[in-house]
Protein backbone atom coordinates (compact mmCIF):
# COMPACT_ATOMS: atom_id res chain seq x y z
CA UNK A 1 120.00 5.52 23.11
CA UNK A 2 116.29 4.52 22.39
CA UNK A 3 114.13 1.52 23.01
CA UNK A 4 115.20 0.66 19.09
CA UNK A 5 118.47 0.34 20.44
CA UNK A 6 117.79 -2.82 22.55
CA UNK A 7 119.42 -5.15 22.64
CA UNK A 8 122.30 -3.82 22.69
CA UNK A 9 124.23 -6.82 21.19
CA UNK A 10 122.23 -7.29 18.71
CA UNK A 11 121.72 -3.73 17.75
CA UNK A 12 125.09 -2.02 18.85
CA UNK A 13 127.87 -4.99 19.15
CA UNK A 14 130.46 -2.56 18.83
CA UNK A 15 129.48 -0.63 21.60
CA UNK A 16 129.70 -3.51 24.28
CA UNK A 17 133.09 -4.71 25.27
CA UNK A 18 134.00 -6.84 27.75
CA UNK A 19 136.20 -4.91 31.23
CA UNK A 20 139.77 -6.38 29.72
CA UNK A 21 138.17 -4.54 26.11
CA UNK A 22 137.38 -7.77 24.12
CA UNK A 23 134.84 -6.74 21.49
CA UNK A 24 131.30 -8.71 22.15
CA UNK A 25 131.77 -10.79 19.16
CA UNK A 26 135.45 -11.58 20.11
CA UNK A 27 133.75 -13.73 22.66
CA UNK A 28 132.47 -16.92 21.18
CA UNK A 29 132.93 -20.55 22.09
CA UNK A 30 136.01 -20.91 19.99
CA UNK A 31 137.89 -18.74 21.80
CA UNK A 32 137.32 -19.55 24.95
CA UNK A 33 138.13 -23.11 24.04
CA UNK A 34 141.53 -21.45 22.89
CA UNK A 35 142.09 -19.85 26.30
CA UNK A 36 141.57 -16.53 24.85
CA UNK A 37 138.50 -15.56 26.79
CA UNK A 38 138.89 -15.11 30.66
CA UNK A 39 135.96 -15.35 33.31
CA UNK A 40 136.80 -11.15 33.77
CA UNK A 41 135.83 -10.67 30.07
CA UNK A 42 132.23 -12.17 30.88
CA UNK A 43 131.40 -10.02 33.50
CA UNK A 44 128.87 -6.82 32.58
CA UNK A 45 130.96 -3.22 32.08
CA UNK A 46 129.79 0.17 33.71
CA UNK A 47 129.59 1.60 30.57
CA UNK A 48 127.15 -1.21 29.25
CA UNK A 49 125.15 -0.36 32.15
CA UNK A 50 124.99 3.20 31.68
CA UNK A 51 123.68 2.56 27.57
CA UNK A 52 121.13 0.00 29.04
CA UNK A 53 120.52 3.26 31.82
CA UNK A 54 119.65 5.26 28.56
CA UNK A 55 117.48 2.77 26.84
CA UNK A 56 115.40 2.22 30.19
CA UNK A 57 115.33 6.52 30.84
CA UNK A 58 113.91 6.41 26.62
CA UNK A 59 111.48 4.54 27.70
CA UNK A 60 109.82 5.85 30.67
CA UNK A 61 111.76 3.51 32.69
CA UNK A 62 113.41 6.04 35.33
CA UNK A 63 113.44 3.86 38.59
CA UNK A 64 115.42 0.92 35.95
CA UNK A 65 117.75 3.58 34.78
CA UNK A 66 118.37 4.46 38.43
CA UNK A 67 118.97 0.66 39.17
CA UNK A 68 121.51 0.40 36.41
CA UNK A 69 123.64 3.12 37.05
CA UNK A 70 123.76 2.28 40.44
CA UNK A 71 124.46 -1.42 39.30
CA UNK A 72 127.58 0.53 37.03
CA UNK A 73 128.70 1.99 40.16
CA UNK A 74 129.01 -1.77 42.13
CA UNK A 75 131.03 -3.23 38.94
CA UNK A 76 134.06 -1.14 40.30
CA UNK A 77 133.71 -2.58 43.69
CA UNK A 78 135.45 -5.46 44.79
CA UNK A 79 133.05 -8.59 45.42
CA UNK A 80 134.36 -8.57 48.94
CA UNK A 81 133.47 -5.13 49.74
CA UNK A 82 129.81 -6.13 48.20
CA UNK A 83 129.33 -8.22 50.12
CA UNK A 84 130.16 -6.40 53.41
CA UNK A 85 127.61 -3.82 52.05
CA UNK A 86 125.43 -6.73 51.72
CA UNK A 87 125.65 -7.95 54.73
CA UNK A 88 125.52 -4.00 57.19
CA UNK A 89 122.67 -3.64 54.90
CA UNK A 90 120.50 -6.58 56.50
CA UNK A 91 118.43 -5.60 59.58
CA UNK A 92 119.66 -5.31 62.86
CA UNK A 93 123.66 -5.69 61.40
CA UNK A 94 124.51 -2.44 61.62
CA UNK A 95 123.13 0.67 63.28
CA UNK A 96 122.60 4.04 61.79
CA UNK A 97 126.56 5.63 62.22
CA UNK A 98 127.81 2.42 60.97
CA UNK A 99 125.55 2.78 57.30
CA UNK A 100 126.36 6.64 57.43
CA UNK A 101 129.96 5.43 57.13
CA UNK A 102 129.62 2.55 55.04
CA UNK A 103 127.97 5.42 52.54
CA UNK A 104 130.77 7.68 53.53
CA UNK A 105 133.50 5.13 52.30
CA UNK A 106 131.34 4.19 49.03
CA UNK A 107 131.24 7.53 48.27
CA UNK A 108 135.29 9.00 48.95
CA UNK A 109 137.08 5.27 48.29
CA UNK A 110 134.45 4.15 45.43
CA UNK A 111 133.08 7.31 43.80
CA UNK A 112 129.58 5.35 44.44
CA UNK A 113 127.52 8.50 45.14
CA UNK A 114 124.01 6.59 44.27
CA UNK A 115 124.94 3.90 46.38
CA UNK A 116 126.11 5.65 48.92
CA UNK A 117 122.54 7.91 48.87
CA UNK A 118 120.28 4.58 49.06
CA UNK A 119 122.80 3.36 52.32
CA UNK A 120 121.81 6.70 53.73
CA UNK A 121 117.81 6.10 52.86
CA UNK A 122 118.32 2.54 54.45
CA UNK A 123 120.17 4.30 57.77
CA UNK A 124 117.64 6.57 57.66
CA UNK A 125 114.59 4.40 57.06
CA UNK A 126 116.43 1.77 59.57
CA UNK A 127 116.99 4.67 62.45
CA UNK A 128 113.23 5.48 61.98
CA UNK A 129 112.20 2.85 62.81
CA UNK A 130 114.27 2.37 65.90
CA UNK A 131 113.54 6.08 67.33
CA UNK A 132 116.96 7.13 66.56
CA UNK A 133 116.78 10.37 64.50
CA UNK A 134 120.75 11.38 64.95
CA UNK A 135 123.25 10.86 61.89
């Protein structure tokens, strides 16, 4: 993928689908009118993130593409589970053990190995700064 590629629905409609695999230009007004377009087939796809990852990495964007793929990592996460990540992630909710296992569990229950690596940064960066330098 290259910067030409973007955007991707405009460029590359066949390549974004929606997660029950409706084609981008299945969804339209008319069909959701008809019932034939569900609130799951308008939420983003890990695999559109990852192309968008691409486009960003073509253009010098590395921290982006880093954002996106971690973004295609959350999509498989249930939006309960986000936001209990959410929330340990605030200051002063959870201590450094508790994010080591939160990143533990992303990583062997999700197969979220980027976000489980930022949760550790944040432990870490969090146990800094309250003098604890024990995993």
């Amino acid at each position: 993928m290259m910067s030409s590629d973007y955007p991707l629905s405009e460029k590359h409609p066949d390549l974004v689908v929606s997660p029950s695999g409706l084609g981008f230009r299945d969804i339209t007004l008319d069909a959701v009118m008809r019932g034939e377009v569900r609130m799951e087939d308008l939420r983003v796809t890990s695999g559109a993130l990852e192309l968008q990852a691409r486009i960003a990495e073509s253009c010098g964007r590395e921290h982006l593409a880093e954002n996106l793929r971690r973004a295609a990592e959350l999509v498989k996460i249930p939006d309960p589970e986000i936001l209990r990540i959410y929330s340990a992630l605030r200051p002063g909710r959870a201590d450094k053990a508790g994010l080591y296992s939160l990143a533990a569990d992303l990583e062997n229950r999700y197969g979220a190995g980027r976000c489980a690596a930022l949760v550790r940064e944040a432990a870490d960066a969090y146990g800094a700064r309250s003098g604890d330098s024990e995993a």
